[in-house]
N, C-alpha and C. Protein backbone atom coordinates (compact mmCIF):
# COMPACT_ATOMS: atom_id res chain seq x y z
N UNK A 1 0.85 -1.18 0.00
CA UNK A 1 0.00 0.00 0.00
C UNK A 1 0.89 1.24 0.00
N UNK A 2 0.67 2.09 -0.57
CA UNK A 2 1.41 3.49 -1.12
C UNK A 2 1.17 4.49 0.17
N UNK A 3 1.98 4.99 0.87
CA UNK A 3 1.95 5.85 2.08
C UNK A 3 1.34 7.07 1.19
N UNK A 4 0.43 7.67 2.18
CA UNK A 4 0.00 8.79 1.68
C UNK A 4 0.83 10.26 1.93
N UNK A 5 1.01 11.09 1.76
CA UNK A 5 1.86 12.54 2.01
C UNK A 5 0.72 13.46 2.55
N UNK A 6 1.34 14.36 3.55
CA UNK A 6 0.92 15.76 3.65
C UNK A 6 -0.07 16.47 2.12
N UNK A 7 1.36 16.36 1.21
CA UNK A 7 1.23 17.35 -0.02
C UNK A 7 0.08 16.18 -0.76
N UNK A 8 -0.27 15.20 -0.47
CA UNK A 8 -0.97 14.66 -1.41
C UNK A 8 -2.89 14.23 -1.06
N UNK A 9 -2.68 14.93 0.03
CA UNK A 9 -4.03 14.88 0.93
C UNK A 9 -4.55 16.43 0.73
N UNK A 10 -5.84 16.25 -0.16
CA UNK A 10 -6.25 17.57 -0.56
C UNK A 10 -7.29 18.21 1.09
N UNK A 11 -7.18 19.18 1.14
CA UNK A 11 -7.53 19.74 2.18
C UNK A 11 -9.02 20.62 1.94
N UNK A 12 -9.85 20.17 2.81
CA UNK A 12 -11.47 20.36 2.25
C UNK A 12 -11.34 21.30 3.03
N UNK A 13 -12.68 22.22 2.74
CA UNK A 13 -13.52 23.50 2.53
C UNK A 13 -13.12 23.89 3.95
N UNK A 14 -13.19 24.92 4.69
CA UNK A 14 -12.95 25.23 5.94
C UNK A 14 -14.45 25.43 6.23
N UNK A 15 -15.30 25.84 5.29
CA UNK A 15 -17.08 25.54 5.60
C UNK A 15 -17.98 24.34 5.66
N UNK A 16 -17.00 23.15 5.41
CA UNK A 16 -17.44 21.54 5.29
C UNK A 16 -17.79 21.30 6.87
N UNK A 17 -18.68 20.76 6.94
CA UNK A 17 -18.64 20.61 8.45
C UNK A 17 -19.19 18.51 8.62
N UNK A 18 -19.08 17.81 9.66
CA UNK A 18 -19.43 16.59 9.29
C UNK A 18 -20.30 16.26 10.68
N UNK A 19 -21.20 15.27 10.81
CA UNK A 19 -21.33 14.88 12.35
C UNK A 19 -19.93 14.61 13.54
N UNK A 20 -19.33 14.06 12.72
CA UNK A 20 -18.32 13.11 13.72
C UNK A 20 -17.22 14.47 14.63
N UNK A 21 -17.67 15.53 13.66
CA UNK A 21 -16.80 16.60 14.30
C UNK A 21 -17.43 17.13 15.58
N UNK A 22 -18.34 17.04 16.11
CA UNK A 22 -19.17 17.18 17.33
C UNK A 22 -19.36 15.93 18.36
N UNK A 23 -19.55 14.86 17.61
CA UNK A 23 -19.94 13.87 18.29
C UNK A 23 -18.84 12.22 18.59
N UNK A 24 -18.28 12.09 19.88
CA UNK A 24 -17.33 11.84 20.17
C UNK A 24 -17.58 9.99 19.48
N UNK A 25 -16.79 9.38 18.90
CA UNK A 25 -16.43 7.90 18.73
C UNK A 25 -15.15 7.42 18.81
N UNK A 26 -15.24 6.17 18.68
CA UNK A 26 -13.83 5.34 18.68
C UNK A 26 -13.23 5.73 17.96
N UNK A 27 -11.67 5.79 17.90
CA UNK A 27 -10.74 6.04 16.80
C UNK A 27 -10.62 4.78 15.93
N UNK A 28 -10.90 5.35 14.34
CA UNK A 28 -11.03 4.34 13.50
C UNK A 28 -12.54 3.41 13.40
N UNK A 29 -13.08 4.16 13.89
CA UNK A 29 -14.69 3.85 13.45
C UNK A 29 -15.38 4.69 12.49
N UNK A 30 -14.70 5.65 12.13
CA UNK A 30 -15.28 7.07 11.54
C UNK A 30 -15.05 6.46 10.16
N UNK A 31 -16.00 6.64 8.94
CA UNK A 31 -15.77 6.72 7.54
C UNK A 31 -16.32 7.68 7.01
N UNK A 32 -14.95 8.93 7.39
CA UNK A 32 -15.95 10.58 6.78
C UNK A 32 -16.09 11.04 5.42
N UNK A 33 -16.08 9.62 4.49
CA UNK A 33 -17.11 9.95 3.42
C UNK A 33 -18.10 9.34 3.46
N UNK A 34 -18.72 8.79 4.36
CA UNK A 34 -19.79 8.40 4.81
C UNK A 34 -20.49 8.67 5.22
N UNK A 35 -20.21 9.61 6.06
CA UNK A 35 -21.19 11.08 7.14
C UNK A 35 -22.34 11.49 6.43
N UNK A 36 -23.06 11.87 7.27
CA UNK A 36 -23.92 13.14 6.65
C UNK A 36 -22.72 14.65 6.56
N UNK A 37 -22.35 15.11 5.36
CA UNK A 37 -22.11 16.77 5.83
C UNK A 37 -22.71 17.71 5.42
N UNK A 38 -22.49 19.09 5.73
CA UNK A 38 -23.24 20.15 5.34
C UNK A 38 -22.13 21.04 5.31
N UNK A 39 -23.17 22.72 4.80
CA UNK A 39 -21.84 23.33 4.64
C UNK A 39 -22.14 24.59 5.67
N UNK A 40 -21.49 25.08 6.31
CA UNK A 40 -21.60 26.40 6.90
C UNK A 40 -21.93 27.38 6.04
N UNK A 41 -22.27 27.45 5.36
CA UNK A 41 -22.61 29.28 4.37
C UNK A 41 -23.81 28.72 4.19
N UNK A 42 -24.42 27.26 3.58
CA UNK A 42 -25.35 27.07 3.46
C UNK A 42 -26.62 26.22 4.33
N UNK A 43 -25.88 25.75 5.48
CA UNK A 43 -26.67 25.14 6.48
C UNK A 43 -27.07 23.59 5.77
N UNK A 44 -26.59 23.29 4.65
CA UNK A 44 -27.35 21.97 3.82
C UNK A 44 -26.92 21.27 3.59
N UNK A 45 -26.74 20.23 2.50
CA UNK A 45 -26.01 19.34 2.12
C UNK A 45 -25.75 20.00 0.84
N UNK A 46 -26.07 21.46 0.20
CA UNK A 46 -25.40 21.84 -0.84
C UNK A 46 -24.90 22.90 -0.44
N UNK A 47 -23.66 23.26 -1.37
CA UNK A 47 -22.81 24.32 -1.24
C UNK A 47 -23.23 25.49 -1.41
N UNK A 48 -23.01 26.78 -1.67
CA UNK A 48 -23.43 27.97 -2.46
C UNK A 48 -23.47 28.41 -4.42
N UNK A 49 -22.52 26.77 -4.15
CA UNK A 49 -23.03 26.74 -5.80
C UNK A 49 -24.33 25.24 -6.41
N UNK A 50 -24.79 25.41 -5.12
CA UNK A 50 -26.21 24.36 -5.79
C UNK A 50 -25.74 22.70 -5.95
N UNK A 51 -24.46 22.34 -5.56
CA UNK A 51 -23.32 21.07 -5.59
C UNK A 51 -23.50 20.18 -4.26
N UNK A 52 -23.33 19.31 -4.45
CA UNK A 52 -23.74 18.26 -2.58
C UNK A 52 -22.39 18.61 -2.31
N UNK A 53 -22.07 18.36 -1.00
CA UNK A 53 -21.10 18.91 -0.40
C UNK A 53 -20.22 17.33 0.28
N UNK A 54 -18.99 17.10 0.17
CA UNK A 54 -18.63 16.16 0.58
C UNK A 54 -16.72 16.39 1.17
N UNK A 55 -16.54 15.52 1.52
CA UNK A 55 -15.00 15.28 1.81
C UNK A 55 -14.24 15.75 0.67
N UNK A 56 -14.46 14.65 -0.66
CA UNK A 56 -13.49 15.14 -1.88
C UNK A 56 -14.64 16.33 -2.43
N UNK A 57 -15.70 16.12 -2.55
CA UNK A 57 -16.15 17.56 -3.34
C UNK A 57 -15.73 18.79 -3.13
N UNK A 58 -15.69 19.05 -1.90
CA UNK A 58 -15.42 20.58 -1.21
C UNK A 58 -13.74 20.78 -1.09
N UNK A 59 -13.24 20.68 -2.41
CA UNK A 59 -11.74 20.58 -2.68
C UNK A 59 -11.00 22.25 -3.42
N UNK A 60 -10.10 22.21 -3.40
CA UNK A 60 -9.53 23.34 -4.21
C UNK A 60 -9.92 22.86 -5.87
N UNK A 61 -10.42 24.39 -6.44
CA UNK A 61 -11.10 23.91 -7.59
C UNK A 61 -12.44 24.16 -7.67
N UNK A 62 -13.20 23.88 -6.86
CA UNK A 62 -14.59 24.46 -6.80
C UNK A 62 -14.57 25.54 -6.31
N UNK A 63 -15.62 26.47 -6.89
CA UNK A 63 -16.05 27.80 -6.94
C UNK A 63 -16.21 28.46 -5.58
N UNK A 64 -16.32 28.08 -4.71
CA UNK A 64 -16.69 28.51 -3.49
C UNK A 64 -16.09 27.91 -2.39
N UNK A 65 -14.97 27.10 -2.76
CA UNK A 65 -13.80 25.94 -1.60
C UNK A 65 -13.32 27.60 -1.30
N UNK A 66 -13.15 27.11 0.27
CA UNK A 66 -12.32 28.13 0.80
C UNK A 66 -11.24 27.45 1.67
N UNK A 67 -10.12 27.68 1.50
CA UNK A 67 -8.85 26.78 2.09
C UNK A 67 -8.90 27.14 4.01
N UNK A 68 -9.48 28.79 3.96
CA UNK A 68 -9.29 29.45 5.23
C UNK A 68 -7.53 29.64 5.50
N UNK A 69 -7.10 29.93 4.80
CA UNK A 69 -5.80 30.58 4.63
C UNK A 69 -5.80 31.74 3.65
């Protein structure tokens, strides 16, 4: 299996928000593309551009990803 990098782990939306980020579980029980998420600007499961909102969706590249840097 291919080690993953820093530089190769794209870094989602700083408005992505997921359950598991509130609600405490085991380590390594979590599959956070599995979650329900939503987005902070929009309260939903779509973004501000009308798009479902996810782990890889909410990436650099879409219209409204914000890195928060």
């Amino acid at each position: 299996m291919d080690e993953v990098t820093w530089d190769e782990t794209p870094l989602p939306c700083i408005h992505l928000r997921r359950k598991t980020m509130y609600i405490a579980s085991a380590p390594g029980t979590s599959d956070k593309r599995n979650e329900p998420h939503w987005c902070l600007k929009t309260m939903r499961i779509y973004g501000p551009d009308d798009k479902l909102v996810g782990c890889e969706e909410c990436a650099e590249g879409r219209e409204c990803y914000d890195p928060g840097y």
